[in-house]
Protein backbone atom coordinates (compact mmCIF):
# COMPACT_ATOMS: atom_id res chain seq x y z
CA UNK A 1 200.54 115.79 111.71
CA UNK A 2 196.43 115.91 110.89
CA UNK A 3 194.75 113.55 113.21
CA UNK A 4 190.79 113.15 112.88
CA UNK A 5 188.16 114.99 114.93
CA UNK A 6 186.42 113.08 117.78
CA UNK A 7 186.36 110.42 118.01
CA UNK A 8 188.72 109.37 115.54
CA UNK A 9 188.30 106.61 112.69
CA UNK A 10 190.15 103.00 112.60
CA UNK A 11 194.10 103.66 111.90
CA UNK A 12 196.54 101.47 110.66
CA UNK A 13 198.46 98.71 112.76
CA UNK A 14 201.46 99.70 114.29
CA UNK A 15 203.44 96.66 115.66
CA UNK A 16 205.43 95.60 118.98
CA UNK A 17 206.98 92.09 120.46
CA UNK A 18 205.08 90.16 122.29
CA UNK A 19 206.34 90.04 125.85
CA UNK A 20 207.64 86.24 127.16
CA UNK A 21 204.43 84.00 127.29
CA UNK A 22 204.20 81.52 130.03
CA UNK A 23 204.38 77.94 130.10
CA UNK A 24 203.49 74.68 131.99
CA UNK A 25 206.42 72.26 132.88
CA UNK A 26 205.74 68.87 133.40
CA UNK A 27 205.74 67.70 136.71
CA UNK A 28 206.95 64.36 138.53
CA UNK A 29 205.29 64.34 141.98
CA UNK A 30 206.11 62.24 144.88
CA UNK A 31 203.23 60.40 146.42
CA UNK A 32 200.84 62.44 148.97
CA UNK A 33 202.56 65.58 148.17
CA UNK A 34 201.30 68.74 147.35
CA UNK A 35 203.47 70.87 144.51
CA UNK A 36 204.19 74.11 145.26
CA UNK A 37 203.42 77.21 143.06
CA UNK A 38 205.79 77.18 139.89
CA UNK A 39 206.44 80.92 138.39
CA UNK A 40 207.33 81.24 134.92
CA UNK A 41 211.33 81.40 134.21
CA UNK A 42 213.47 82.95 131.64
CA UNK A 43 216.22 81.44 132.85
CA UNK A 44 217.15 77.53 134.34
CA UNK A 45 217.98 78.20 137.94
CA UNK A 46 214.89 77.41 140.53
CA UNK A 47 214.72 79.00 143.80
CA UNK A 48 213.32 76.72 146.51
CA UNK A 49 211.34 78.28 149.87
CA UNK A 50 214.09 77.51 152.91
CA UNK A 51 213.36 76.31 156.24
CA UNK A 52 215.78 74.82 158.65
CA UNK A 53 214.89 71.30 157.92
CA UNK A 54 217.44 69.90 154.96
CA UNK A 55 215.96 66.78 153.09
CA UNK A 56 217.46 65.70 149.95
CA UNK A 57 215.53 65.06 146.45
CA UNK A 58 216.51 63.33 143.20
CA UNK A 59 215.81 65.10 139.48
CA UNK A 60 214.99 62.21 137.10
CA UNK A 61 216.09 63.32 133.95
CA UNK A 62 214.51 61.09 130.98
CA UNK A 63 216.99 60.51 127.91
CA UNK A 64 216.14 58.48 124.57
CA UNK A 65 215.36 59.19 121.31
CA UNK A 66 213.77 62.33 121.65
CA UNK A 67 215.89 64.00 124.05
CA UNK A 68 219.19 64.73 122.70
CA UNK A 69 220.74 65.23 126.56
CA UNK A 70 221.04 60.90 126.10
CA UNK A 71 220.55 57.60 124.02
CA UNK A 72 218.19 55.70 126.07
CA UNK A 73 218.93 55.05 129.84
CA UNK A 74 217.67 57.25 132.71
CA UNK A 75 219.96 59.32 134.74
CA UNK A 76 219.66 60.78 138.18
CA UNK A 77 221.48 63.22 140.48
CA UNK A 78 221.07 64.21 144.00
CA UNK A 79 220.99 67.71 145.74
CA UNK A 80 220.26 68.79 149.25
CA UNK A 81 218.12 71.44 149.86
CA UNK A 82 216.10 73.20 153.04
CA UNK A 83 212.90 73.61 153.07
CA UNK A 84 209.82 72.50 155.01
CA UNK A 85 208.91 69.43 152.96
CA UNK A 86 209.88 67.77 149.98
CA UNK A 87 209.17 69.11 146.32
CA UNK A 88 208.05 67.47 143.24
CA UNK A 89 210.85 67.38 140.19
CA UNK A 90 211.23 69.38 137.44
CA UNK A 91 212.08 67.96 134.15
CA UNK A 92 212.61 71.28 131.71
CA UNK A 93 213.80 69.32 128.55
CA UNK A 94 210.54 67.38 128.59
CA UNK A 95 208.45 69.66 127.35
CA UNK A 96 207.85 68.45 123.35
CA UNK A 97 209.04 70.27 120.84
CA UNK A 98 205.72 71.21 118.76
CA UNK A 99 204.49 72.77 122.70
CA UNK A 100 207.77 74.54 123.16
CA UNK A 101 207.70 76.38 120.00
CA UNK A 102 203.71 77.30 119.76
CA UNK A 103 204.67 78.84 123.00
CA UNK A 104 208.00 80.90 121.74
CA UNK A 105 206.27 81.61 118.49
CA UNK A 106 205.83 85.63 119.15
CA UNK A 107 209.59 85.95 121.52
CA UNK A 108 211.88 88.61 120.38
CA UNK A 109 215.64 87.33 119.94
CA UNK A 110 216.42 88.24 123.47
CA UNK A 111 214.37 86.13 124.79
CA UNK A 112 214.75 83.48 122.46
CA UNK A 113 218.46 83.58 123.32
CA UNK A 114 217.72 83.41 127.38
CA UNK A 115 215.40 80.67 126.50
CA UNK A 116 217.78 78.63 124.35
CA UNK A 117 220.24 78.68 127.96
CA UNK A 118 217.62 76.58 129.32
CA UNK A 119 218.73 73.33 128.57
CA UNK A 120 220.29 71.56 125.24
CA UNK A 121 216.32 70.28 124.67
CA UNK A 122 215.31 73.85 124.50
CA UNK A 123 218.47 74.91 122.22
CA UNK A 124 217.56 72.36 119.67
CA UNK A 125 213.72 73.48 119.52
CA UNK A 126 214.19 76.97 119.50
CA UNK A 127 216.71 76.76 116.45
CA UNK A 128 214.58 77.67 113.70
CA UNK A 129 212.87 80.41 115.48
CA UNK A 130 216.16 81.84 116.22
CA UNK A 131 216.72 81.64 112.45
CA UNK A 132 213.49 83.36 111.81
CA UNK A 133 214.75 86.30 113.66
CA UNK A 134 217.43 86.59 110.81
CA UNK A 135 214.94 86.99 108.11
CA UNK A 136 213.28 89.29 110.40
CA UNK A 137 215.34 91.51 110.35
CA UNK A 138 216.26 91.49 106.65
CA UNK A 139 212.80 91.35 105.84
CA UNK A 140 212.65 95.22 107.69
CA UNK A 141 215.81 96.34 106.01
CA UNK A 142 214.39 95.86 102.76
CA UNK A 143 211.12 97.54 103.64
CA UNK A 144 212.39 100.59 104.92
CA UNK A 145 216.26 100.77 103.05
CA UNK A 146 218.02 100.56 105.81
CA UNK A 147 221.50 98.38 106.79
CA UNK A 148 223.09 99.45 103.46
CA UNK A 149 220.45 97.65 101.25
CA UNK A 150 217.89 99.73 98.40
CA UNK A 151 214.05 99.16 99.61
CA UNK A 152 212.76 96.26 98.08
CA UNK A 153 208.70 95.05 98.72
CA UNK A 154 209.48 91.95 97.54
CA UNK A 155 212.80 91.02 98.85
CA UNK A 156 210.72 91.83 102.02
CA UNK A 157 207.65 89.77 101.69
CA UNK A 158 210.19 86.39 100.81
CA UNK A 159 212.44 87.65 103.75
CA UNK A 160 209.07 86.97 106.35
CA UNK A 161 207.18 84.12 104.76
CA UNK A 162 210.73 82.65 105.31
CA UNK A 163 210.50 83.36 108.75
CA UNK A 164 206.82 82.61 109.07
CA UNK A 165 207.23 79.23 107.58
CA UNK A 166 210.05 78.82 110.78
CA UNK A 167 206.99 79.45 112.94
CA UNK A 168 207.69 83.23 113.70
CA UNK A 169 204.33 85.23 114.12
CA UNK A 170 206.85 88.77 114.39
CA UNK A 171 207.31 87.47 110.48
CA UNK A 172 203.45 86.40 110.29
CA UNK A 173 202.37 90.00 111.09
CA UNK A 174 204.71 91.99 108.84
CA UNK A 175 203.94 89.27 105.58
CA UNK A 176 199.99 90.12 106.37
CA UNK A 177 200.78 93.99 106.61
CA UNK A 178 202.86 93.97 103.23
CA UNK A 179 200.31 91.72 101.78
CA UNK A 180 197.73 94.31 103.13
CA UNK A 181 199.69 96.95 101.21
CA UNK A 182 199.41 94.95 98.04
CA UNK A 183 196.09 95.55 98.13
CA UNK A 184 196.03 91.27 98.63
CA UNK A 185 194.12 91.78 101.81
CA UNK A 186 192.72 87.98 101.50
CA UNK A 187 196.24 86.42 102.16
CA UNK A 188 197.16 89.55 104.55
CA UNK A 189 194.06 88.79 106.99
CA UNK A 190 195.07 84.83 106.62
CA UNK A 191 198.77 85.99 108.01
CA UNK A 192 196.89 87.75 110.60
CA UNK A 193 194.98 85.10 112.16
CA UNK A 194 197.75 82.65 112.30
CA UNK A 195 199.55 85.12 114.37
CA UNK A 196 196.49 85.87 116.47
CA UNK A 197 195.90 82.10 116.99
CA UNK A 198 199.27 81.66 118.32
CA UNK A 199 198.69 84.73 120.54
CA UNK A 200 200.49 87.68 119.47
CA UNK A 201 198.70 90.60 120.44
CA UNK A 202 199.89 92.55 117.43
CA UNK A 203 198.05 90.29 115.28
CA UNK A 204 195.43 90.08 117.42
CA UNK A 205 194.95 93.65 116.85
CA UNK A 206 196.07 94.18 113.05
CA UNK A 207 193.41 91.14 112.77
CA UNK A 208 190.44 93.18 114.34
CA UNK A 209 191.35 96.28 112.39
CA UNK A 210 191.21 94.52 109.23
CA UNK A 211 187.81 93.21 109.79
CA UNK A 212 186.89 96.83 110.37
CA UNK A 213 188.38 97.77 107.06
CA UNK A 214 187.55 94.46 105.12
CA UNK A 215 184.31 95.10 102.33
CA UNK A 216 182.44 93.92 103.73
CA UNK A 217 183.29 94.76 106.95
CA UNK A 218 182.32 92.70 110.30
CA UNK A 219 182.15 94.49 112.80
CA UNK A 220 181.51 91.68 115.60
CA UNK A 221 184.83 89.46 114.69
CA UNK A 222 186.75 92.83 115.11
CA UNK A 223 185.34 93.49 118.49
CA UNK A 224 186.10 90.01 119.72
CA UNK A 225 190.26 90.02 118.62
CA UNK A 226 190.17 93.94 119.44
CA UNK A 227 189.18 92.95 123.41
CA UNK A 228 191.69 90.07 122.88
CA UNK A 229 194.63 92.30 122.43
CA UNK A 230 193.38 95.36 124.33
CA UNK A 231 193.03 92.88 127.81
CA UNK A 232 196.42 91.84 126.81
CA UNK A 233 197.74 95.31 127.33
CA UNK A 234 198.46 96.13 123.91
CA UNK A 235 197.78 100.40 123.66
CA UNK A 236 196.93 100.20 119.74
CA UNK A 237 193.76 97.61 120.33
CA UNK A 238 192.95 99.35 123.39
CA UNK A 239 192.11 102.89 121.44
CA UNK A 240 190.49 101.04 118.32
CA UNK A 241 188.07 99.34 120.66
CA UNK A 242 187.18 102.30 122.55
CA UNK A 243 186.43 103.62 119.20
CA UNK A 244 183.96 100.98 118.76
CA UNK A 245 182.24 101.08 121.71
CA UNK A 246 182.04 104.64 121.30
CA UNK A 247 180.58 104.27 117.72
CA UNK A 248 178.41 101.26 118.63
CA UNK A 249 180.29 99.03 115.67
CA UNK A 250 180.02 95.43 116.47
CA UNK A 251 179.33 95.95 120.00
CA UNK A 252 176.68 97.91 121.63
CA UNK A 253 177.20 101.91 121.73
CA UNK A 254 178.89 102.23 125.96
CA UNK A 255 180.49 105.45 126.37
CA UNK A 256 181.64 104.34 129.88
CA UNK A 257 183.31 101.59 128.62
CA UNK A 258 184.82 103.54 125.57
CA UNK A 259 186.08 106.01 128.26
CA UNK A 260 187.49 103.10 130.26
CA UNK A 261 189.56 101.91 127.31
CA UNK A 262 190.58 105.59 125.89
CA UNK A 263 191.99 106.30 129.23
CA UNK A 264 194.21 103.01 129.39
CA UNK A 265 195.15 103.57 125.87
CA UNK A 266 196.11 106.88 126.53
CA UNK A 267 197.82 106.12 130.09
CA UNK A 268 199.75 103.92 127.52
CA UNK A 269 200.91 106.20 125.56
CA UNK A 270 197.99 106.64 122.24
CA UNK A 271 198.47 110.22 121.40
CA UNK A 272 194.87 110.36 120.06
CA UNK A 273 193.58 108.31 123.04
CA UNK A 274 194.92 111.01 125.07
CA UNK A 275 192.97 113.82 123.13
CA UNK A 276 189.91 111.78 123.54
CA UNK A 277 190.24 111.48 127.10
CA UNK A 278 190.80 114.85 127.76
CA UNK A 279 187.27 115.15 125.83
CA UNK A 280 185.32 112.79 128.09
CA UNK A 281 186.50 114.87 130.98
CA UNK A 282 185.81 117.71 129.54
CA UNK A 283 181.71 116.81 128.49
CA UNK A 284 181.62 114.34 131.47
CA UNK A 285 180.94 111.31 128.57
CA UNK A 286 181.97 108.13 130.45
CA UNK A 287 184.10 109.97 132.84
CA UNK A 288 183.39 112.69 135.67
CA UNK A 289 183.47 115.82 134.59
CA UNK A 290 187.09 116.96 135.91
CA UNK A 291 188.52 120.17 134.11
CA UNK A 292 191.99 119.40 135.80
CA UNK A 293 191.74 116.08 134.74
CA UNK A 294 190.87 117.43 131.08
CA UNK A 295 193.48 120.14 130.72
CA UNK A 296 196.15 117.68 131.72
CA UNK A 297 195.52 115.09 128.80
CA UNK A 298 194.66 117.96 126.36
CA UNK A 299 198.18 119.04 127.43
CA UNK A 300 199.65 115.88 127.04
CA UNK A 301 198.16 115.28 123.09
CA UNK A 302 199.68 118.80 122.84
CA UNK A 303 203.00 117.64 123.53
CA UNK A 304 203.43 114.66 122.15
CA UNK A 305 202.01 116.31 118.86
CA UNK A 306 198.47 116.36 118.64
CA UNK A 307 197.49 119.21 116.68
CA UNK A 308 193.74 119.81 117.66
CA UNK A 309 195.13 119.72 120.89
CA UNK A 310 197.74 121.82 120.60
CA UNK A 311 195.35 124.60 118.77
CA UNK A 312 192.77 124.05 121.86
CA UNK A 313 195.68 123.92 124.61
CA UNK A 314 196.47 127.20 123.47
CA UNK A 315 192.87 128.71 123.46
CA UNK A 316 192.96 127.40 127.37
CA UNK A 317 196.17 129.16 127.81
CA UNK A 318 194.73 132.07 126.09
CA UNK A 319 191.73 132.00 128.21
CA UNK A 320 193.80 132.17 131.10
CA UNK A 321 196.13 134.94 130.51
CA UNK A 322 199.22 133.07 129.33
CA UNK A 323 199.82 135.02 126.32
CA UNK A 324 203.37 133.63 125.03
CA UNK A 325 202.84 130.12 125.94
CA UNK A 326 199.52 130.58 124.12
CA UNK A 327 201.54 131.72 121.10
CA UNK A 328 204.05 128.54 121.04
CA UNK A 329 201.37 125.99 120.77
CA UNK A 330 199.20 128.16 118.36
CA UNK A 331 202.01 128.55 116.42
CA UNK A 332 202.66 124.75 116.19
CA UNK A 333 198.70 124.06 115.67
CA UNK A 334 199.42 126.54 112.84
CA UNK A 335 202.52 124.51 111.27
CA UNK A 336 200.64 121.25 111.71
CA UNK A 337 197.53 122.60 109.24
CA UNK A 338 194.85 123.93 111.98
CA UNK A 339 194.52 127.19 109.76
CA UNK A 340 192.00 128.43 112.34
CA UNK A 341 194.87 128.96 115.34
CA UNK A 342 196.37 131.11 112.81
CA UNK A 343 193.78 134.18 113.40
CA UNK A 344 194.15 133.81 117.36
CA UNK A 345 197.80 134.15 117.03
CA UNK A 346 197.95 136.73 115.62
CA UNK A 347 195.63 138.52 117.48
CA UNK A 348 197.57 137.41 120.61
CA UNK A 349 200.84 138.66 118.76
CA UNK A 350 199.76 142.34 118.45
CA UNK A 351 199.63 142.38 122.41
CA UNK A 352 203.09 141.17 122.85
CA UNK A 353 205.98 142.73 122.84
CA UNK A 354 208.68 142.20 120.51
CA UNK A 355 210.93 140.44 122.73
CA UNK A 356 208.42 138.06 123.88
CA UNK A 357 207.28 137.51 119.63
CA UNK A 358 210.65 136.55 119.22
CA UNK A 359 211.35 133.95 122.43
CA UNK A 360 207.78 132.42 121.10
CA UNK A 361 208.86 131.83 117.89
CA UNK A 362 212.68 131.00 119.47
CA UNK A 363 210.47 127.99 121.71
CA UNK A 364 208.35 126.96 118.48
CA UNK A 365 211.39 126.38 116.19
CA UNK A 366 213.32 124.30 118.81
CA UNK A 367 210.00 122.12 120.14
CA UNK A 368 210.29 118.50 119.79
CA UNK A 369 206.94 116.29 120.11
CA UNK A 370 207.47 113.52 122.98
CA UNK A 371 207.61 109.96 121.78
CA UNK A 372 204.77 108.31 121.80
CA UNK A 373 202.44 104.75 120.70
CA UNK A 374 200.48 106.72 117.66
């Protein structure tokens, strides 16, 4: 693996699902009543606050032509509850179809499917987003070969604009990155920004990066989707704008704030964000200087396969007298191209004995890099 120096230039996108968005639910409200606070469901059931004092309230439940539940005439139920006052009524199958599926657009299956349980309103809208999920996944067997079929770029590409065109921005994002591959980077930025518009914090992200990259670049629209995606929580944004606030590209040069963002990226799980952190401590840029603090993300790049960091991790260990451990990281610096850990090994080597050459190359041959965000 050969990552770049500090700090490191814009990488490519790497994609995840948006988690469940939340939603606003119509709401029928008695007169002179306060609602209560409404939390965002996956699922149908409601839980009411209980108090000893039972009251009972009626769910009007609208039917007509655009509700499928009914053909015209209102229906109502009863149920008795406790609690300390009466509640307004919920109405789930409502909510209009056009809202329901802007707000599903970036849901994985799973929750699609959990969502669909709702109610029969909900079923019917989320159909062709469930369908999009088929040429989803399709689309990724015949990118990467896999499920039996031969790779195919363009039995991709048709496999997501199909799901695209059902409103799907998981399809939006891998059209623009196979159009970006193409070298069409016109239609993959437009695939981008529908994506990002609809809120998925992937395209968000692959959005802000390709503004970096675009010729021209700019800079300042890059910034604005990056901090989109990165307050979002998404680790690959969060690293690309600490890169430009540490650069100064778009946004004014803040190596506090660039420190802020490489350590979230890296508490996320950004291999290089991790390196980068473990520099900040180290220099005191942005962060107190804290040599604990330092040697534990420069371990942490190490191990999750950061090869700068495993060739410095093993000068530290060096430095402090732990000659085999030294060896096994020095050794994988080595097999990862840092041809300069190769001298300190073997220097290192020639005052071990052979038993301990042997369990340090026996450690090196079985090490396996942690998983990790890129």
């Amino acid at each position: 693996m050969n990552q770049k120096t500090w700090p490191a230039p814009s990488d490519g996108p790497n994609f995840s699902a948006l988690p469940l968005a939340k939603f606003n639910n119509r709401v029928q409200r008695q007169p002179q009543q306060q609602p209560p606070d409404f939390h965002k469901r996956r699922h149908s059931s409601i839980n009411f606050p209980t108090t000893t004092t039972t009251t009972t309230t009626t769910i009007i439940v609208p039917h007509g032509p655009n509700h499928p539940s009914g053909s015209g005439s209102s229906k109502s139920s009863s149920f008795s509850s406790s609690r300390s006052s009466s509640l307004p009524d919920y109405d789930f199958s409502s909510l209009p179809f056009d809202v329901l599926s802007k707000i599903a657009a970036s849901f994985t299956l799973p929750d699609l499917r959990s969502s669909s349980m709702v109610c029969r309103s909900w079923r019917d809208a989320l159909r062709p987003l469930r369908e999009a999920m088929l040429f989803v996944r399709w689309g990724k067997r015949f990118k990467h070969g896999r499920g039996g079929v031969r790779p195919n770029l363009q039995k991709a590409l048709d496999s997501f604009l199909q799901g695209a065109a059902r409103g799907s921005t998981l399809a939006m994002v891998d059209a623009g990155l196979i159009y970006w591959e193409m070298g069409k980077r016109d239609e993959g930025i437009a695939f981008y920004k529908r994506a990002a518009e609809l809120g998925d914090s992937a395209g968000c992200c692959n959005l802000g990066i390709s503004y970096l990259q675009a010729e021209p670049p700019n800079p300042e629209e890059a910034v604005k989707w990056l901090y989109k995606a990165s307050i979002a929580g998404y680790v690959r944004a969060q690293y690309q704008l600490a890169l430009c606030l540490h650069h100064g590209r778009g946004v004014e040069c803040n190596l506090r704030e660039a420190a802020k963002w490489y350590l979230r990226a890296a508490e996320g799980g950004n291999v290089r964000a991790m390196y980068n952190t473990s520099l900040c401590y180290s220099f005191g840029e942005g962060l107190v200087h804290n040599h604990r603090q330092a040697r534990k993300w420069m371990k942490r790049a190490a191990d999750h396969g950061h090869s700068k960091a495993q060739f410095e991790h093993g000068l530290g260990l060096f430095s402090e007298g732990e000659m085999m451990q030294a060896v096994v990281y020095l050794e994988l610096a080595t097999r990862a191209g840092e041809t300069a850990a190769t001298y300190v090994k073997n220097i290192i080597l020639q005052q071990l004995s052979a038993a301990s050459q042997e369990r340090a190359m026996h450690l090196a041959n079985n090490w396996k890099a942690l998983p990790s965000s890129r």
